[in-house]
Every structure is written in C-alpha cells, then in structure tokens.
Protein backbone atom coordinates (compact mmCIF):
# COMPACT_ATOMS: atom_id res chain seq x y z
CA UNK A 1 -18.65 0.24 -107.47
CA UNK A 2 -17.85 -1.54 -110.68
CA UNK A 3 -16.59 -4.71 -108.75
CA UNK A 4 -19.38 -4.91 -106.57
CA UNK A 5 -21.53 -5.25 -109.69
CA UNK A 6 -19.69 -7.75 -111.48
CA UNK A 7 -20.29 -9.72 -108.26
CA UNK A 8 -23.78 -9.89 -107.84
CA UNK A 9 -24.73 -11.84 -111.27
CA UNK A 10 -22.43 -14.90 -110.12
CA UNK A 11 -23.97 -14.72 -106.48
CA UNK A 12 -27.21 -15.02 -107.72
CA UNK A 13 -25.89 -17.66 -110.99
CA UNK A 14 -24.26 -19.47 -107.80
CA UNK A 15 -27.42 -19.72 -105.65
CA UNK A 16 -29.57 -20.54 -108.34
CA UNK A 17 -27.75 -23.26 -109.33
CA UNK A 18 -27.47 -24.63 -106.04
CA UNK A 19 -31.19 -24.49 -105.54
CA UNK A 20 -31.45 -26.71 -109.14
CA UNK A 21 -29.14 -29.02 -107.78
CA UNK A 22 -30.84 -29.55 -104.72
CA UNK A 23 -34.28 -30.24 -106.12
CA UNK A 24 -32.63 -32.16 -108.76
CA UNK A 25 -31.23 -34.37 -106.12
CA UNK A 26 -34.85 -34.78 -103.98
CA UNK A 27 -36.58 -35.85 -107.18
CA UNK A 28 -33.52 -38.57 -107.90
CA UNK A 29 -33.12 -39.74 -104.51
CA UNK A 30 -37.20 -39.44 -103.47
CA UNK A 31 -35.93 -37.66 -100.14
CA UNK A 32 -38.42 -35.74 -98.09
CA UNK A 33 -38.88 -32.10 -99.29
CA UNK A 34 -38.72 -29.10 -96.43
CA UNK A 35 -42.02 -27.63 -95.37
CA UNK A 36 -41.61 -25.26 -97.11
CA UNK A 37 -40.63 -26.31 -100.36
CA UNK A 38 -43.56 -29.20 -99.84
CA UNK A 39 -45.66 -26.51 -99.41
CA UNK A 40 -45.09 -24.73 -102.60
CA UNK A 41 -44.55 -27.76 -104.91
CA UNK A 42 -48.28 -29.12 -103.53
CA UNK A 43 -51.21 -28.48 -105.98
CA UNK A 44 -55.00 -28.30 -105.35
CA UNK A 45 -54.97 -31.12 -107.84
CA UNK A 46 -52.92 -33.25 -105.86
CA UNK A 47 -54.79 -36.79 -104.86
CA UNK A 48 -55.29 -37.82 -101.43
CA UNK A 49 -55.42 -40.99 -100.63
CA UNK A 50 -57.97 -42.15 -97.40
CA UNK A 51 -58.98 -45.53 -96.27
CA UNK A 52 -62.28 -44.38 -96.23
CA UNK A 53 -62.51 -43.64 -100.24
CA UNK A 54 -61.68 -47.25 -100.45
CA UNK A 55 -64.23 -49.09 -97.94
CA UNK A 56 -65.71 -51.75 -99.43
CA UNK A 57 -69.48 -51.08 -100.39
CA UNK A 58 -72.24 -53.13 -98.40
CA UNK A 59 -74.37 -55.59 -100.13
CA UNK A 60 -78.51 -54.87 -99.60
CA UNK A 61 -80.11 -56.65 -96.82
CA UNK A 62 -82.04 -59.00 -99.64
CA UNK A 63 -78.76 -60.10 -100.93
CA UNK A 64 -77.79 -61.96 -97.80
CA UNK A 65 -80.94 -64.43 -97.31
CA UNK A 66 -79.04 -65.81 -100.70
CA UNK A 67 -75.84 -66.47 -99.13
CA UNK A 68 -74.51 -69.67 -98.27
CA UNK A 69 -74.06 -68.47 -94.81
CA UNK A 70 -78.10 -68.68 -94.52
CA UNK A 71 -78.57 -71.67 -96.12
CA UNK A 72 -76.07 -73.23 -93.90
CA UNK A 73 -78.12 -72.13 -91.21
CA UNK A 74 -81.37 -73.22 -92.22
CA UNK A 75 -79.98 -76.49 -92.94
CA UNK A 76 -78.86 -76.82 -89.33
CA UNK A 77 -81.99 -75.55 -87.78
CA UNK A 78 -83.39 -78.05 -89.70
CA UNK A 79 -81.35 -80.86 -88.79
CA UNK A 80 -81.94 -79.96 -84.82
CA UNK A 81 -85.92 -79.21 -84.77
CA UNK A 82 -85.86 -82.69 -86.79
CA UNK A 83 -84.06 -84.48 -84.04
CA UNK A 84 -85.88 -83.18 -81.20
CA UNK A 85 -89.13 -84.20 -82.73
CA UNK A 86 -87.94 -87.87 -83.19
CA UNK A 87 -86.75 -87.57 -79.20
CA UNK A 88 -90.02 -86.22 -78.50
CA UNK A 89 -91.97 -88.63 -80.30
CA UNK A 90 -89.78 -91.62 -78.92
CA UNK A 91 -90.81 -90.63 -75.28
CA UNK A 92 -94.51 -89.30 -75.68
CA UNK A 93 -94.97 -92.71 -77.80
CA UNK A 94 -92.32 -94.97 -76.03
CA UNK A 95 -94.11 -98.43 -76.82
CA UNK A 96 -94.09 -97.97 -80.93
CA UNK A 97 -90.27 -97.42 -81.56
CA UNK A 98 -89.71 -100.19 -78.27
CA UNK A 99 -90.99 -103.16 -80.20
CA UNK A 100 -88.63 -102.08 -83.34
CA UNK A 101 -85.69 -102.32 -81.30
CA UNK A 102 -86.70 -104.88 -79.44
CA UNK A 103 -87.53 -107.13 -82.98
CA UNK A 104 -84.16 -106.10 -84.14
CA UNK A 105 -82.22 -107.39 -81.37
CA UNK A 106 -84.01 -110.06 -81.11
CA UNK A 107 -83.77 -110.91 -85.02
CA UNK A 108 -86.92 -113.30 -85.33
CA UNK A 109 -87.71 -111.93 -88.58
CA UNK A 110 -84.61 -111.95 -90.45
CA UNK A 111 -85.85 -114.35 -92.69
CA UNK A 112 -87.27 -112.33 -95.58
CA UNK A 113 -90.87 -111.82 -94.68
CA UNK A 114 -91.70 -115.70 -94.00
CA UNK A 115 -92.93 -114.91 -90.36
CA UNK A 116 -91.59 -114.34 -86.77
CA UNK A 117 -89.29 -117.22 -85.51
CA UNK A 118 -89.46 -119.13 -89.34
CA UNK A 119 -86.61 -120.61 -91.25
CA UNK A 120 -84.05 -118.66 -89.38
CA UNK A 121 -80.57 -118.74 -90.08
CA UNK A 122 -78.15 -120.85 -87.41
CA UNK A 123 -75.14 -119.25 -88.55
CA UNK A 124 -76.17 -115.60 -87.21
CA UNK A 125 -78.87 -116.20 -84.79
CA UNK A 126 -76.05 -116.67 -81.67
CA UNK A 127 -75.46 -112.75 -82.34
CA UNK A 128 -79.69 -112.29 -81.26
CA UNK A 129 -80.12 -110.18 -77.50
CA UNK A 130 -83.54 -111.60 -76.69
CA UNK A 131 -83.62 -109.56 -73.27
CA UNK A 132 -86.01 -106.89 -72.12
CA UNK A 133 -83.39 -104.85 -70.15
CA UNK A 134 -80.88 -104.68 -73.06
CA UNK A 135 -83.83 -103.50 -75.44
CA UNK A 136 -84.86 -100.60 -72.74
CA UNK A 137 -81.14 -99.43 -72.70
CA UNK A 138 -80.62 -99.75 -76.21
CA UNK A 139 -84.08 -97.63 -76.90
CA UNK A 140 -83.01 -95.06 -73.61
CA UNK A 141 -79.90 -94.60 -74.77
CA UNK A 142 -80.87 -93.77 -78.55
CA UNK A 143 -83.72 -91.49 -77.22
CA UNK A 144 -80.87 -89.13 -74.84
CA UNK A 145 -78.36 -89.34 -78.06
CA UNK A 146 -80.94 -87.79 -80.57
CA UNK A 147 -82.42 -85.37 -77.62
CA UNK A 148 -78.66 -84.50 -77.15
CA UNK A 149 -78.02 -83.65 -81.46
CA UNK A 150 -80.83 -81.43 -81.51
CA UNK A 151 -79.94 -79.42 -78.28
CA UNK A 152 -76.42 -79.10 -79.58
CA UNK A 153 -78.03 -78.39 -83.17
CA UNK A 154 -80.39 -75.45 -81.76
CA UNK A 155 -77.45 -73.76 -79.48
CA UNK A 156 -75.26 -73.86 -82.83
CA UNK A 157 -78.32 -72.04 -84.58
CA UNK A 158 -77.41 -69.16 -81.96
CA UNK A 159 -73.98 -69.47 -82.33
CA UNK A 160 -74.24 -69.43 -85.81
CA UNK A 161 -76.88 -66.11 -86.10
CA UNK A 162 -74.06 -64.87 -83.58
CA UNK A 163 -71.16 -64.66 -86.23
CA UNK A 164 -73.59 -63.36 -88.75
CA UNK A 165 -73.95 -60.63 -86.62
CA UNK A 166 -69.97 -59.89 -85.72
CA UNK A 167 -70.31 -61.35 -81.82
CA UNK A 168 -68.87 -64.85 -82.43
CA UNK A 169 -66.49 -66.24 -84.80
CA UNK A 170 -67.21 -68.88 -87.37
CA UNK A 171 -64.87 -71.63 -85.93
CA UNK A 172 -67.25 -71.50 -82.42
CA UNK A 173 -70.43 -71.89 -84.57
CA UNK A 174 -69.07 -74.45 -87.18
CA UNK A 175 -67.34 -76.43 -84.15
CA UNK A 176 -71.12 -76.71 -82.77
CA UNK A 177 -72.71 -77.48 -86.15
CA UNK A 178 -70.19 -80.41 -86.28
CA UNK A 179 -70.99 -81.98 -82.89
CA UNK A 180 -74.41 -81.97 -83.21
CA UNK A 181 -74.61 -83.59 -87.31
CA UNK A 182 -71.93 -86.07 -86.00
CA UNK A 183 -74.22 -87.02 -82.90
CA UNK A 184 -77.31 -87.67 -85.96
CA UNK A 185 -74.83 -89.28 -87.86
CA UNK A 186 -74.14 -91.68 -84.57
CA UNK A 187 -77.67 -92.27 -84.56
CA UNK A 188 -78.66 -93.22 -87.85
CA UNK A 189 -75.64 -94.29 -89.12
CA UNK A 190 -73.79 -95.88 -86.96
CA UNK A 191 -76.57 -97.22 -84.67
CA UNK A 192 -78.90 -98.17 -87.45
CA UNK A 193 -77.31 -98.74 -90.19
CA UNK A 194 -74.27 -100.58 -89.38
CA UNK A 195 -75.18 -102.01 -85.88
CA UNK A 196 -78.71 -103.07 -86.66
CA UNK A 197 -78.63 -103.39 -90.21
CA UNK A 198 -75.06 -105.11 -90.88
CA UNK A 199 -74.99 -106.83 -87.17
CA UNK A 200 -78.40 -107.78 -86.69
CA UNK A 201 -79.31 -108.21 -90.16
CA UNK A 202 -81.96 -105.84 -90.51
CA UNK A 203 -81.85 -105.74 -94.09
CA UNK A 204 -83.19 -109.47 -94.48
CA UNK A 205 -86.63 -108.41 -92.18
CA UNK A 206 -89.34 -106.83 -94.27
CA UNK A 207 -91.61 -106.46 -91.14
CA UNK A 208 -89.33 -104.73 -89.16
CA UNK A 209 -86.79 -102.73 -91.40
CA UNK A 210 -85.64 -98.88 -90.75
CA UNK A 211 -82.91 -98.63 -93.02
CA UNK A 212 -84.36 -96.62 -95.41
CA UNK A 213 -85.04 -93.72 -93.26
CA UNK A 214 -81.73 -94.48 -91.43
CA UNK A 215 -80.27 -94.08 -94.93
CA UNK A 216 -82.33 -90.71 -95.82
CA UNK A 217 -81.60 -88.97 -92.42
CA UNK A 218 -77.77 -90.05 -92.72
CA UNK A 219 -77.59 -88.35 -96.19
CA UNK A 220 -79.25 -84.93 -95.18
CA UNK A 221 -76.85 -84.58 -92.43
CA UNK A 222 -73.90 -85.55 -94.10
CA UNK A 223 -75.18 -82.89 -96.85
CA UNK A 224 -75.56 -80.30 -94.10
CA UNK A 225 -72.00 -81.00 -92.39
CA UNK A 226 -70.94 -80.57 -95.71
CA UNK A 227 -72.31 -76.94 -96.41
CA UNK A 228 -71.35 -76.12 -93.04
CA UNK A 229 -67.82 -76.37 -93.69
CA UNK A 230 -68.20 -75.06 -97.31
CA UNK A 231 -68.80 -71.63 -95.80
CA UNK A 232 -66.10 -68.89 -95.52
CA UNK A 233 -65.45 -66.39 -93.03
CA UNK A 234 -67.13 -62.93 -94.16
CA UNK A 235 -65.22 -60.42 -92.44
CA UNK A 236 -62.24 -62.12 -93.44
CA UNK A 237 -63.90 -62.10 -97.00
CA UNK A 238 -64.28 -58.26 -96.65
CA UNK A 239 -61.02 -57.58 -94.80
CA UNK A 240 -59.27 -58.78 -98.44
CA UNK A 241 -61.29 -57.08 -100.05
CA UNK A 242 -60.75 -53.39 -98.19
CA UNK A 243 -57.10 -54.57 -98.67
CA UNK A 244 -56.80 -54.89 -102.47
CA UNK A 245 -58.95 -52.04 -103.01
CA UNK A 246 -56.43 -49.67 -100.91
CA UNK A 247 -53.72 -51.80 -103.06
CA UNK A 248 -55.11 -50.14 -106.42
C-alpha cells in the first residue's frame, strides 16, 4: 500500500504538467483549442464580431436631393427638355430660324452692319452657298441633330434615376449623358460656332449673328458633361465604407 501512494502524487504532478504544457503551447502557436477546452475558456464577455454590427448607417431621404448625383441629374434633364424645345420651335416656326441659316451661308452681311450685299470682302466671299437646297439641308439636318440630343438626354434621365435606384449601373447612365451633351455640343459648337462663325464669318454680321447663344448653350453643356463625370459610384462608395468599418 505504501508504494501505491507514493505513486499517485507524480501521476497527477505528471498530468498536470502535461495539461500546462499543452495550453502553453495553443496560446504560443495560436492553434485551434478542442471543443471542449473552447468551451470552457469562452466567457459571456467574449465579443462577437457580425457584419451586421458594422453596416454602414443610411443617410435621411433629405440628404440626397443635396448630392451631386441629383444635381447631375437635373442638369441633364435640363440640357434635354432645352433641346427639344429648340427642335420643336425650329419645326412649328420653320421660316424664322430658315432665313438665319440661309443669311449665314449666304454671307451678304458680313460686313459689319453696313447693309445686305455692301462692301463685302473678295477674299472670303468664294466660301458663300447662295442655294436654297443647301440652306433646307443645312436647317433639316440641325433640326434632327438637336431633336436627336434631347431624346438621348431624356432616356439618360431614366437611366440615370435607374442607378439611383440600384437597377442600372452608373457607366450605362453616364455613357448616355455623354452622347446626348456631345450631340448639343455638335450643334452649337461645332455647327455654329466654328462652321458658321469661323467659316462663314458670322462674327463680322451684326444683323444676323447667333454666336452668343451658340457660346452660352456650349458652356452649360460642357458644365453639365463635366458634373456628369465628376460623380462617383455610390454603392461602390458604401461598399468601402462597410469594408473599413468591419476592418476596425
């Protein structure tokens, strides 16, 4: 009896020390506890961490209408319902805006308000299209162009209260915003301002003279096309955010 009792105290010394070593060597090593041992090292104090703790919190409703997103937007509806006016007016009043292109082309006032056909200059009259037909298909042809920027203006005004609302992305909507301010810019710069006003010399007729306008409608759109692609994808905005915040 007196050996098995001097036994038993370096059984248990032996196990306990093995069990010291062992959780000694999970702590170094950061191995994965047993159940069991997880279960009796856990405290009620222990954090959990969830994704949903960490969502990112929604701006109020109010807040948007500020965003750049919506001005953006209102710029473009702008930009269309503009456009389609000026095509509307050009057809419902087709004679008006006729005789302006056809006074350009024709360039019998490019003489600084002295009077039609008056002290022309020789040296740039031979570029002067003194033809009906060409005036018509010039006008025609300006009239389906600006009807054409504010169709492609007003679809991108769906397109772009689409991504707002998470059912199309931003590069669809932007892409549309693009065509249709590059189709104004067509008009007014290009056709206006550096066709009729460089080519046919607008800028020396004070009777017949639309580059201001040409200049002030250029401007807003470039302005526009400008915000447009200032904007930032949202949910991509928000996806970084959820991700840092799970980060911390």
């Amino acid at each position: 009896m007196r050996a098995v009792k001097s036994r038993t105290p370096k059984l248990a010394s032996h196990w306990l020390n093995s069990q010291v070593a062992e959780t000694a060597t999970v702590v170094l090593t950061g191995a994965k506890q047993p159940p069991e041992m997880e279960s009796t090292m856990t405290t009620p104090s222990t954090p959990t961490h969830t994704s949903a703790t960490h969502a990112a919190p929604r701006a109020p409703w109010w807040q948007s209408l500020g965003s750049l997103s919506v001005a953006a937007l209102v710029l473009v509806a702008t930009n269309g319902l503009y456009m389609l006016l000026v095509a509307f007016g050009n057809i419902t009043d087709y004679a008006t805006n006729y005789a302006f292109v056809e006074r350009v082309l024709a360039m019998d006032t490019t003489n600084f308000g002295q009077g039609q056909d008056v002290n022309l200059d020789p040296d740039i009259m031979w570029r002067a299209i003194d033809s009906p037909v060409a005036a018509n298909v010039g006008y025609i042809g300006l009239i389906i162009v600006e009807a054409l920027a504010g169709i492609v203006l007003l679809i991108a005004v769906i397109a772009w209260i689409q991504y707002m609302r998470g059912t199309v992305t931003l590069a669809a909507a932007r892409a549309l915003a693009t065509l249709g301010l590059v189709l104004v810019l067509f008009v007014f710069f290009t056709a206006f301002i550096t066709v009729g006003g460089e080519w046919f010399n607008m800028w020396r007729s004070t009777d017949w003279n639309g580059l201001d306008p040409a200049l002030q409608n250029a401007v807003l759109a470039l302005l526009t096309l400008i915000v447009v692609h200032m904007v930032r994808d949202h949910r991509v905005r928000d996806q970084i955010v959820r991700d840092e915040r799970i980060v911390e």
